[in-house]
C-alpha atoms as a PDB file:
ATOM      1  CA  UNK A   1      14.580  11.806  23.383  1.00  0.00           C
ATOM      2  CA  UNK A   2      15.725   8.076  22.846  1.00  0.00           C
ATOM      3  CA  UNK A   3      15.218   6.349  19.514  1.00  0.00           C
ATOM      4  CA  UNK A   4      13.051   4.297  21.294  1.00  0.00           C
ATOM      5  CA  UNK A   5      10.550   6.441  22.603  1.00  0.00           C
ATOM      6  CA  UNK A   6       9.980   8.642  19.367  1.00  0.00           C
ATOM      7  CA  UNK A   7       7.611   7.516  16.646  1.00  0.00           C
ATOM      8  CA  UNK A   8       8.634   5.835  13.228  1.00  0.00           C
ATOM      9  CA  UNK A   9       6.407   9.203  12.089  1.00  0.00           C
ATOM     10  CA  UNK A  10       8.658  11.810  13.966  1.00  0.00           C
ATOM     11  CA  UNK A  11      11.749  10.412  12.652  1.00  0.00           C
ATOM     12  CA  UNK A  12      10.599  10.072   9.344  1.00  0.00           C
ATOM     13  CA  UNK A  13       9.761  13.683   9.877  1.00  0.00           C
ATOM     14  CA  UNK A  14      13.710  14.284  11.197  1.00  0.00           C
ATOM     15  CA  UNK A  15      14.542  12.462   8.253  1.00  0.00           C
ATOM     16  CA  UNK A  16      16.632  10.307  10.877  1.00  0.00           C
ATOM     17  CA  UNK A  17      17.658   7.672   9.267  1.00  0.00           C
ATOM     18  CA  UNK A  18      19.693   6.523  12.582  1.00  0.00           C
ATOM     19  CA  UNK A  19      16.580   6.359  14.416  1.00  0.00           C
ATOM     20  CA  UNK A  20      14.395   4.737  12.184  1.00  0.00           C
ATOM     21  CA  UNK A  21      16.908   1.607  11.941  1.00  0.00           C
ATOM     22  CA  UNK A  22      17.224   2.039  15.510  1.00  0.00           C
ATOM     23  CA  UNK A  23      13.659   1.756  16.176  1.00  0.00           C
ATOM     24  CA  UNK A  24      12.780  -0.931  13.486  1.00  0.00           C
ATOM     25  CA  UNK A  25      15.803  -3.098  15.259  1.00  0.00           C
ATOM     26  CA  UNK A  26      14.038  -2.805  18.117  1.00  0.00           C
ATOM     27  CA  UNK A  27      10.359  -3.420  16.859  1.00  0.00           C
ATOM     28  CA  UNK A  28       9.695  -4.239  13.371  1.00  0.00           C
ATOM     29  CA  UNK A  29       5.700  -3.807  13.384  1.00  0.00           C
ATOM     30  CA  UNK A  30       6.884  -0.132  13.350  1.00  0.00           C
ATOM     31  CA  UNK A  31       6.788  -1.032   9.503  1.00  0.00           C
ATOM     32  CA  UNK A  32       3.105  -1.599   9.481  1.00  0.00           C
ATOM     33  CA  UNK A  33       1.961   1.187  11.646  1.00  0.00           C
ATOM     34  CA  UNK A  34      -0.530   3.549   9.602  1.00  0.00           C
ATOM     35  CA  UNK A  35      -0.849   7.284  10.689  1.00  0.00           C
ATOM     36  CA  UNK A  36      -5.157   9.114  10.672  1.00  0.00           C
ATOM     37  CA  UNK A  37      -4.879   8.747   6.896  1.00  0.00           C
ATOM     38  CA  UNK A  38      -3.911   4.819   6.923  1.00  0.00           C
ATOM     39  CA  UNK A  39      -0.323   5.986   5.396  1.00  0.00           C
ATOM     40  CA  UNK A  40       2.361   3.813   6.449  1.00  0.00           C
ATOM     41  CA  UNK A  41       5.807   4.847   7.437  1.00  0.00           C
ATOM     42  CA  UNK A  42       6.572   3.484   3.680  1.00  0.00           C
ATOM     43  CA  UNK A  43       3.999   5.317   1.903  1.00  0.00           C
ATOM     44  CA  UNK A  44       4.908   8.555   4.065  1.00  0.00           C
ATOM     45  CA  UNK A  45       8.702   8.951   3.476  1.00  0.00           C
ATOM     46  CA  UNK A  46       8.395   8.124  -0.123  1.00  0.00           C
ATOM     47  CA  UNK A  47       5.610  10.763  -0.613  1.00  0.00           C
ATOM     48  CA  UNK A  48       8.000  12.892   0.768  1.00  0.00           C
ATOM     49  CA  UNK A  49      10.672  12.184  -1.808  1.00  0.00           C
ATOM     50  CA  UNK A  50      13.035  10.018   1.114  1.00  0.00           C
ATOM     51  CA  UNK A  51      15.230   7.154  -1.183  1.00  0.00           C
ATOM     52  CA  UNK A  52      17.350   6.957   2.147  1.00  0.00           C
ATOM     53  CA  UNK A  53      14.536   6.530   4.166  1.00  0.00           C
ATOM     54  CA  UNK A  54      12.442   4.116   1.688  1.00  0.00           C
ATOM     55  CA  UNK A  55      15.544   2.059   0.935  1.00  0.00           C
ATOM     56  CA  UNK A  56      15.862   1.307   5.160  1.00  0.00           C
ATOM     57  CA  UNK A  57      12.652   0.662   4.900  1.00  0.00           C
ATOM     58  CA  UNK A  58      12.167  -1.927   2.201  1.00  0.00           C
ATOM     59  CA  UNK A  59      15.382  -3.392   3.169  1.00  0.00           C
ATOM     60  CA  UNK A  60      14.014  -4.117   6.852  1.00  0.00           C
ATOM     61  CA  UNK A  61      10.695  -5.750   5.473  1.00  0.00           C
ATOM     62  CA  UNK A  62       8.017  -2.556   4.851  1.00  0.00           C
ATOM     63  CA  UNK A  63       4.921  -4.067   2.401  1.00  0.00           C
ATOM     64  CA  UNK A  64       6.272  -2.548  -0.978  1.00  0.00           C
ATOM     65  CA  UNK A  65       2.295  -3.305  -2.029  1.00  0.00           C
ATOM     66  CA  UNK A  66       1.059  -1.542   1.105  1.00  0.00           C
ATOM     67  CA  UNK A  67      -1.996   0.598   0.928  1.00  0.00           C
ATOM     68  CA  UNK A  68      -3.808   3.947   2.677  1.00  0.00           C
ATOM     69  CA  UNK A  69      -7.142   4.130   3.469  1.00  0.00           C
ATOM     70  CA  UNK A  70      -8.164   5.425  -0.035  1.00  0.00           C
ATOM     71  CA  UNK A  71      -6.303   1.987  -1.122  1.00  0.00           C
ATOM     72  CA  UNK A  72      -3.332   3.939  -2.503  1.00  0.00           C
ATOM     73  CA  UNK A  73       0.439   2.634  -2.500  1.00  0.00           C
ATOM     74  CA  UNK A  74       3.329   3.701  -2.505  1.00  0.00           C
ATOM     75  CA  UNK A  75       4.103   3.275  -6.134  1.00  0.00           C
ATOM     76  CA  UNK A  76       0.651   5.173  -6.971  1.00  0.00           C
ATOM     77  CA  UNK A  77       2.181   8.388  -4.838  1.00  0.00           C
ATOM     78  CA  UNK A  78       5.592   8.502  -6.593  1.00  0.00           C
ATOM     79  CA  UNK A  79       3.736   8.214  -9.565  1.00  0.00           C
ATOM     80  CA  UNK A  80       1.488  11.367  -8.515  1.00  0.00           C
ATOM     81  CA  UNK A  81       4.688  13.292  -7.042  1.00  0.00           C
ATOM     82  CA  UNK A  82       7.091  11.992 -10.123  1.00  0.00           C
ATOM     83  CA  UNK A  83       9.609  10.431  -8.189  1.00  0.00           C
ATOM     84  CA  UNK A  84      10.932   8.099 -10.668  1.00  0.00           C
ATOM     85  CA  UNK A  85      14.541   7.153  -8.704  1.00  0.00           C
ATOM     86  CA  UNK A  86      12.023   6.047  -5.677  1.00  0.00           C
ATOM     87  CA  UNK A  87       9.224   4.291  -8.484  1.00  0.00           C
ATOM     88  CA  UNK A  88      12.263   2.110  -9.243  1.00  0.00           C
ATOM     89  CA  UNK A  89      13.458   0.984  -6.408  1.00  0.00           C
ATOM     90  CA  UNK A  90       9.735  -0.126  -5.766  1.00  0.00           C
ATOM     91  CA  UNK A  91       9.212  -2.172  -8.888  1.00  0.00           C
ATOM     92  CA  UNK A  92      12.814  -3.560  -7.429  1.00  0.00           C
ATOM     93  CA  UNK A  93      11.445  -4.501  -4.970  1.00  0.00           C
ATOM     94  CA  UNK A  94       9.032  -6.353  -6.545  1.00  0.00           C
ATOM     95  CA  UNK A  95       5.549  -3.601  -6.570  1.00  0.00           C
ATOM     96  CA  UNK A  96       2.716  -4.969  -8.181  1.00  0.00           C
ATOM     97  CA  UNK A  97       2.002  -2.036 -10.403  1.00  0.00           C
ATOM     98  CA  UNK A  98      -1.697  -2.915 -11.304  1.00  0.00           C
ATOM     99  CA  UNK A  99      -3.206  -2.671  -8.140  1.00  0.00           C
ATOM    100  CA  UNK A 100      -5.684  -0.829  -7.709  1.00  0.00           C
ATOM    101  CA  UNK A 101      -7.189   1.588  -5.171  1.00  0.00           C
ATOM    102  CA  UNK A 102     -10.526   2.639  -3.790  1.00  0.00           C
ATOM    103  CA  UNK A 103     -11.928   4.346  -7.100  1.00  0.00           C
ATOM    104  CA  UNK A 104     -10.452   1.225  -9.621  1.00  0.00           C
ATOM    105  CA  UNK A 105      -7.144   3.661 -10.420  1.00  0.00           C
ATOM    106  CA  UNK A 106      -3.525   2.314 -10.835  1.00  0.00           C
ATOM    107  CA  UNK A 107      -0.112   3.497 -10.840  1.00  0.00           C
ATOM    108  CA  UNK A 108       0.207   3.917 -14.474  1.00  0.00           C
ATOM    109  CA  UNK A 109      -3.400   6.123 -14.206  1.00  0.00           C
ATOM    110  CA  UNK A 110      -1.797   8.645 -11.541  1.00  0.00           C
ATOM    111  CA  UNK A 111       1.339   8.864 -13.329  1.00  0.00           C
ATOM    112  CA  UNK A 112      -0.553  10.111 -16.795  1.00  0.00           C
ATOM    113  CA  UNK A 113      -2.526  11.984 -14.722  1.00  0.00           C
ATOM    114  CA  UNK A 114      -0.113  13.828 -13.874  1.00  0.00           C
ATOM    115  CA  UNK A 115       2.000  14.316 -16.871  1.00  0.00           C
ATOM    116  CA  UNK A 116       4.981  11.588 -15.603  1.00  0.00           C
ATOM    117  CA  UNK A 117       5.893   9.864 -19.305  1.00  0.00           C
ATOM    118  CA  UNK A 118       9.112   9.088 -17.558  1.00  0.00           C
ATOM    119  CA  UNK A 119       7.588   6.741 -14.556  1.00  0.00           C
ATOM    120  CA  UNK A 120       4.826   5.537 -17.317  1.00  0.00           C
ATOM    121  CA  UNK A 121       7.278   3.967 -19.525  1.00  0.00           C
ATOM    122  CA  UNK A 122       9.263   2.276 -16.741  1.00  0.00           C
ATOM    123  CA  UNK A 123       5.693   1.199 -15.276  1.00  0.00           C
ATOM    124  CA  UNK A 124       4.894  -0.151 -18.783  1.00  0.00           C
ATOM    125  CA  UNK A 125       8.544  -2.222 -18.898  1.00  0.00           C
ATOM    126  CA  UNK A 126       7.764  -3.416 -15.288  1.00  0.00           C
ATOM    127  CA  UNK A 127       4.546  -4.827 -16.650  1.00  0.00           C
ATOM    128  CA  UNK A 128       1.649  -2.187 -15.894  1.00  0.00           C
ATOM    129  CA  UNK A 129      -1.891  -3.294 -17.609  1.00  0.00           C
ATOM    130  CA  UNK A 130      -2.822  -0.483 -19.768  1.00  0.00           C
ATOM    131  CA  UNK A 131      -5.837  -1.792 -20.421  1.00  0.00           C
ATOM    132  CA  UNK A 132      -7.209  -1.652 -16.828  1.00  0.00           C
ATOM    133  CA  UNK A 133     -10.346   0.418 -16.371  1.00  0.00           C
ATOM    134  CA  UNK A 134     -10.883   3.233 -13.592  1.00  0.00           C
ATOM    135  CA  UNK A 135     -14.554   3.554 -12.006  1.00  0.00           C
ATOM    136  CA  UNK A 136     -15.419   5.220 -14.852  1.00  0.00           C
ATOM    137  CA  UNK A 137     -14.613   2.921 -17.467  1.00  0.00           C
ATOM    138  CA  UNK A 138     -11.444   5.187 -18.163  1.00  0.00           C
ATOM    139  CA  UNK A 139      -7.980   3.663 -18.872  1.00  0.00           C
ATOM    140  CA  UNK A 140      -4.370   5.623 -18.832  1.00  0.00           C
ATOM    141  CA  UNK A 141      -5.146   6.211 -22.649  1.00  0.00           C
ATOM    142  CA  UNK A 142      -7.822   7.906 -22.034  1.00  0.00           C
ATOM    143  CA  UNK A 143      -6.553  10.148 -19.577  1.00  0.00           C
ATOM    144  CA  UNK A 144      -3.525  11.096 -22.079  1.00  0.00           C
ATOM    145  CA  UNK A 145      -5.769  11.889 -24.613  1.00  0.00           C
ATOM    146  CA  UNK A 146      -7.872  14.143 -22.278  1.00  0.00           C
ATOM    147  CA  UNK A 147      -4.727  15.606 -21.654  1.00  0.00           C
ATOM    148  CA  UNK A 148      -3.692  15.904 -25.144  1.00  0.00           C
ATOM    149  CA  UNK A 149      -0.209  14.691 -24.067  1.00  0.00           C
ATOM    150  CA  UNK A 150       1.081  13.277 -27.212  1.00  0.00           C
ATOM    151  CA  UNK A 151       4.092  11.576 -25.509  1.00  0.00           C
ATOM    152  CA  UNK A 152       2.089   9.510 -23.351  1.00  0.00           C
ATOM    153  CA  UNK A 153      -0.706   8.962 -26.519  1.00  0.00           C
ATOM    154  CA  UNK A 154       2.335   7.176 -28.222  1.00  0.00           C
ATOM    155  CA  UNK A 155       3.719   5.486 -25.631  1.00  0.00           C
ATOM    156  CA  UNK A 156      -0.013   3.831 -24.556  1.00  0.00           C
ATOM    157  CA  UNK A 157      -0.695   3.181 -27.677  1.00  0.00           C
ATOM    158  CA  UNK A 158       1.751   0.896 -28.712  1.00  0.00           C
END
């Protein structure tokens, strides 16, 4: 198979970073594509933990801010995953880390959530609102004190 006639999603699968550039050289709205679940080729390789892949990416023009159908970025799924070399190289890149998605969360939400102090601090220092309210009126402080997580307590808290 020619780079040219596989899909930015089967590549990303091959982790082919050869044919990715290969293809975006050829036709950068490969970038923007969005698979059944409105991820983008972005949102896809660094869900699957890909710096090579995510760095080619951004480099060649992807939407850092890009978002899935739930309104989800990028940034939001490090932040679930705990990727914090690849949650760096987006704020880098310039990611706006107070968007929000379909049910009011942000980044700094997901990454409490799910017990990432590491990727909350360096959300915080990037400038992540931790005032902003979920659907539910709840903000990342609440969620660490749900959690009982007296690392990320402190750290909101401030």
């Amino acid at each position: 198979m020619t780079y040219h006639m596989a899909s930015i999603w089967e590549l990303i699968q091959k982790e082919d970073t050869l044919g990715i550039e290969s293809l975006i050289k050829s036709d950068k709205s490969v970038l923007e594509e969005k698979d059944q679940r409105g991820f983008t080729p972005l949102i896809l390789s660094s869900y699957n933990g890909q710096q090579d892949i995510v760095e080619l990416l951004l480099e060649n023009g992807a939407n850092v801010d890009g978002q899935d159908a739930a309104g989800n970025t990028a940034l939001m799924g490090v932040c679930f995953k705990g990727e914090a070399d690849i949650a760096e190289t987006f704020l880098n890149h310039g990611a706006n880390p107070n968007i929000q998605n379909n049910k009011k969360m942000t980044a700094l939400q997901f990454s409490v959530m799910f017990g990432q102090p590491w990727i909350a601090k360096l959300l915080i220092q990037n400038g992540a609102d931790k005032t902003v309210e979920d659907e539910q009126g709840n903000t990342a402080l609440t969620a660490a004190k749900i959690q009982g997580n007296r690392e990320l307590i402190d750290l909101l808290s401030d």
